[in-house]
Protein backbone atom coordinates (compact mmCIF):
# COMPACT_ATOMS: atom_id res chain seq x y z
CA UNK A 1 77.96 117.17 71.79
CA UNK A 2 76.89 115.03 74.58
CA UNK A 3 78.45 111.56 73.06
CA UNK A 4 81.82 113.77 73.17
CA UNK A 5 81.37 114.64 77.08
CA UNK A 6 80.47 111.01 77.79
CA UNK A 7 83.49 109.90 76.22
CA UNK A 8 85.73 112.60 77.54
CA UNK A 9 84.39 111.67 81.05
CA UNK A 10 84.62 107.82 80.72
CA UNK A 11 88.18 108.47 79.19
CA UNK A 12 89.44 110.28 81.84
CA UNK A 13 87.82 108.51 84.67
CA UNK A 14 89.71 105.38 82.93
CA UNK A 15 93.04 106.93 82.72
CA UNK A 16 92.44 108.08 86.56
CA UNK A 17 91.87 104.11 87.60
CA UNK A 18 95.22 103.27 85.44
CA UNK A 19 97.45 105.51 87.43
CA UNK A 20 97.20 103.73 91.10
CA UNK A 21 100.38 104.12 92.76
CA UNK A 22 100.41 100.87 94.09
CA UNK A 23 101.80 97.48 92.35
CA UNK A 24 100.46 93.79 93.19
CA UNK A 25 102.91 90.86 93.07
CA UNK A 26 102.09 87.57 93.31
CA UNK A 27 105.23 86.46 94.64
CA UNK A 28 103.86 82.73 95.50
CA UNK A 29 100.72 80.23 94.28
CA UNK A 30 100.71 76.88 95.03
CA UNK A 31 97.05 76.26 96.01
CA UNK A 32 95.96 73.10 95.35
CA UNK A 33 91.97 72.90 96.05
CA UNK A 34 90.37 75.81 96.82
CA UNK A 35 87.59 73.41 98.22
CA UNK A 36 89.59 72.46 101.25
CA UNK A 37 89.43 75.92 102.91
CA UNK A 38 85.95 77.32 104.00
CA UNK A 39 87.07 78.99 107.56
CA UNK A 40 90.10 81.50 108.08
CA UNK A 41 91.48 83.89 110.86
CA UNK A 42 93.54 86.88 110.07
CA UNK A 43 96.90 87.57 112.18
CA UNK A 44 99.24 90.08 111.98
CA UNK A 45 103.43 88.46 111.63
CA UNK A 46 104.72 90.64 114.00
CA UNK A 47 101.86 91.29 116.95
CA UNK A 48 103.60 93.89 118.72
CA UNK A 49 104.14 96.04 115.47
CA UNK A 50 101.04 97.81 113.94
CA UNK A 51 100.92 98.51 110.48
CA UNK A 52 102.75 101.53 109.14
CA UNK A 53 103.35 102.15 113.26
CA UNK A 54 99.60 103.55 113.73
CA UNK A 55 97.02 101.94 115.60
CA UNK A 56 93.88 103.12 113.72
CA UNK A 57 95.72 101.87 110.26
CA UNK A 58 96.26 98.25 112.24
CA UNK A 59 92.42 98.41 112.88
CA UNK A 60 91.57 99.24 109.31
CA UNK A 61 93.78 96.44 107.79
CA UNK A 62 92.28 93.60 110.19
CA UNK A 63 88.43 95.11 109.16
CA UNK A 64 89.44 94.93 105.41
CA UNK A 65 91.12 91.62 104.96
CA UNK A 66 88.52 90.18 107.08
CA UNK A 67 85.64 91.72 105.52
CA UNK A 68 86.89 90.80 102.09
CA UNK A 69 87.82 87.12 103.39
CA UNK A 70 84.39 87.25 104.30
CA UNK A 71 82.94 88.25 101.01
CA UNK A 72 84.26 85.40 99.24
CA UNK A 73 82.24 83.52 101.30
CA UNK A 74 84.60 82.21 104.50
CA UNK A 75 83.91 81.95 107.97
CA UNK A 76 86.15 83.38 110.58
CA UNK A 77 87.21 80.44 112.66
CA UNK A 78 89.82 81.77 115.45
CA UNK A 79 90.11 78.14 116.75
CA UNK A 80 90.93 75.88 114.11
CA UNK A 81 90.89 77.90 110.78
CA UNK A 82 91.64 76.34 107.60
CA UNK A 83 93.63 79.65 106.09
CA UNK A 84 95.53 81.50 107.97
CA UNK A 85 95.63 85.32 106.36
CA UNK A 86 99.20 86.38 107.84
CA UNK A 87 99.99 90.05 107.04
CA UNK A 88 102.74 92.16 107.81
CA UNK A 89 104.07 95.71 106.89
CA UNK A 90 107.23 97.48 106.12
CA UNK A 91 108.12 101.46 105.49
CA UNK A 92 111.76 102.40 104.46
CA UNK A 93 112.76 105.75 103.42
CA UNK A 94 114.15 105.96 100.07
CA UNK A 95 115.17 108.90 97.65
CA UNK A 96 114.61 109.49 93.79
CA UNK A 97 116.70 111.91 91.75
CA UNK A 98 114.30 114.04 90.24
CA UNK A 99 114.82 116.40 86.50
CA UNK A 100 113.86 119.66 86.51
CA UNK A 101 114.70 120.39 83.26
CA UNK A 102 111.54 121.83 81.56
CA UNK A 103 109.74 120.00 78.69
CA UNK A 104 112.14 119.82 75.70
CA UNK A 105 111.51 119.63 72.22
CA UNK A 106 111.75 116.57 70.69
CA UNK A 107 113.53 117.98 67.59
CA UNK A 108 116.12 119.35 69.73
CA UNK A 109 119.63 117.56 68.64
CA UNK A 110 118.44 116.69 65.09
CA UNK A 111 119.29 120.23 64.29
CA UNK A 112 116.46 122.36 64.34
CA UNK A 113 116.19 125.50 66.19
CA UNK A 114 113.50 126.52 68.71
CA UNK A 115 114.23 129.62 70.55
CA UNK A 116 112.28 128.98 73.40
CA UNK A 117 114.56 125.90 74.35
CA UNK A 118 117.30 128.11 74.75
CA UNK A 119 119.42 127.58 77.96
CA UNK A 120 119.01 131.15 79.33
CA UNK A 121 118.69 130.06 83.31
CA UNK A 122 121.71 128.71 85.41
CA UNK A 123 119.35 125.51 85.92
CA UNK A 124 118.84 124.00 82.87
CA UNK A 125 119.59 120.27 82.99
CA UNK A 126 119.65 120.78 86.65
CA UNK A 127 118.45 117.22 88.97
CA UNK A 128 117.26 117.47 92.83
CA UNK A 129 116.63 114.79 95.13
CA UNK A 130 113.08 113.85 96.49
CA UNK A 131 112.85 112.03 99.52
CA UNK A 132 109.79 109.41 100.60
CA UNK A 133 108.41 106.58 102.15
CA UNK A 134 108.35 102.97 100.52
CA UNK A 135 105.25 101.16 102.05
CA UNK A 136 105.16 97.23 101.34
CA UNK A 137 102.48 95.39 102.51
CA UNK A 138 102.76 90.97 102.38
CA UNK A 139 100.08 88.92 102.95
CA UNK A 140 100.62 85.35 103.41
CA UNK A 141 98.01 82.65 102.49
CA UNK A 142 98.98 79.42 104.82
CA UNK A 143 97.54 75.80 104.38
CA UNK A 144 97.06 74.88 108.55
CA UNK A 145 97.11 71.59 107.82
CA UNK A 146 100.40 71.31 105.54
CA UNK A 147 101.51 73.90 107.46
CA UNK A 148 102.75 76.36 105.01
CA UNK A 149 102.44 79.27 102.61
CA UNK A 150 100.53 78.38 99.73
CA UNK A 151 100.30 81.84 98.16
CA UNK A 152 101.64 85.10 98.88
CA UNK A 153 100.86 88.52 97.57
CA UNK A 154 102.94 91.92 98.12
CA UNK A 155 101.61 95.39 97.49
CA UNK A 156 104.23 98.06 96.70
CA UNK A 157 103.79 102.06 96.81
CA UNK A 158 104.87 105.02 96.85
CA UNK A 159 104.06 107.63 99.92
CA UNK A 160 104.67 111.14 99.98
CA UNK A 161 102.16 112.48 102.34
CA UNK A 162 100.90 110.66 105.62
CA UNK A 163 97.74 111.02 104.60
CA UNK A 164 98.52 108.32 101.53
CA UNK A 165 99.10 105.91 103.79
CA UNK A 166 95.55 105.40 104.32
CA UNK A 167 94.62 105.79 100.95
CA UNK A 168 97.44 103.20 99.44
CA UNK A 169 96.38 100.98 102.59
CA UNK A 170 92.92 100.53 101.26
CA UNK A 171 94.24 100.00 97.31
CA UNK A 172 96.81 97.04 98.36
CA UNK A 173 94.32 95.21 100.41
CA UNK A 174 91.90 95.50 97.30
CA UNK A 175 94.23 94.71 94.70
CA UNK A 176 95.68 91.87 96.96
CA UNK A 177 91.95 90.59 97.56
CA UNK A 178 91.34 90.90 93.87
CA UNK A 179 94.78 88.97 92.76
CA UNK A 180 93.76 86.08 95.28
CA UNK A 181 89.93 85.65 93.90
CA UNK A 182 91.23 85.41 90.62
CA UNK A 183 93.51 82.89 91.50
CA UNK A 184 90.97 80.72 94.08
CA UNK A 185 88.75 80.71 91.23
CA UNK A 186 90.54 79.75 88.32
């Protein structure tokens, strides 16, 4: 009985990790040697715009790419850094078409009949539109001494409450910290 409940736990807990509503792109790599870059500094594009328009969010972001930066074992150099970390963010409303039919039978149409499935409301097959926030966040990985973007990794997600901003904030820059390890090291 308890090998059940450990697997019904680790199950679920694995299915909760799979649904993050953020997506990583790696949009750019051309790193070369990962050898030539052992200090950094961390800038914002656009340094009159704060991330998702909120101070505290602008704070966070700065404290998390440089603390992860960090953890890979750089040095913050604000003088003459070898990597720039050049972030910027974006929020654009969008809208989704949304179907509110209820769950139908997937023997419906080959002929057989199921009496509950029966369209006895005025709303059956009926769509509504959902509006929300698309919050993008790029971070730019640039060579100071070529003077360019060697990689560059976008995190893409979904926002339907301001309190998610936070929340998908956090996921991006781990996901986007994660995606650039994997590539420094291999």
């Amino acid at each position: 009985m308890k090998y059940t409940q450990r697997i019904l736990v680790i199950s679920s807990m694995i299915m909760l990790a799979s649904c993050s509503p953020v997506r990583v792109f790696l949009e750019k790599n051309e790193v070369t040697e990962v050898a030539d870059y052992k200090t950094f500094y961390v800038i914002n594009q656009y340094y009159d715009k704060d991330a998702f328009e909120s101070p505290v969010l602008e704070d966070n972001l700065q404290n998390s790419l440089t603390e992860g930066m960090k953890g890979f074992g750089f040095e913050q150099d604000m003088e003459m850094p070898d990597l720039i970390v050049r972030y910027n963010t974006n929020l654009t409303d969008r809208q989704k078409e949304v179907n509110s039919t209820p769950m139908m039978n997937p023997y419906m149409g080959m002929g057989w009949y199921n009496p509950w499935m029966m369209p006895w409301g005025s709303n059956m097959g009926s769509f509504r539109v959902e509006n929300y926030d698309m919050g993008e966040l790029v971070v730019d990985f640039i060579d100071t001494k070529q003077d360019k973007v060697v990689m560059r990794i976008s995190a893409v997600g979904e926002i339907n409450k301001p309190q998610q901003k936070s929340r998908n904030l956090k996921t991006s820059v781990e996901k986007i910290l994660k995606t650039f390890s994997k590539k420094i090291a291999s």
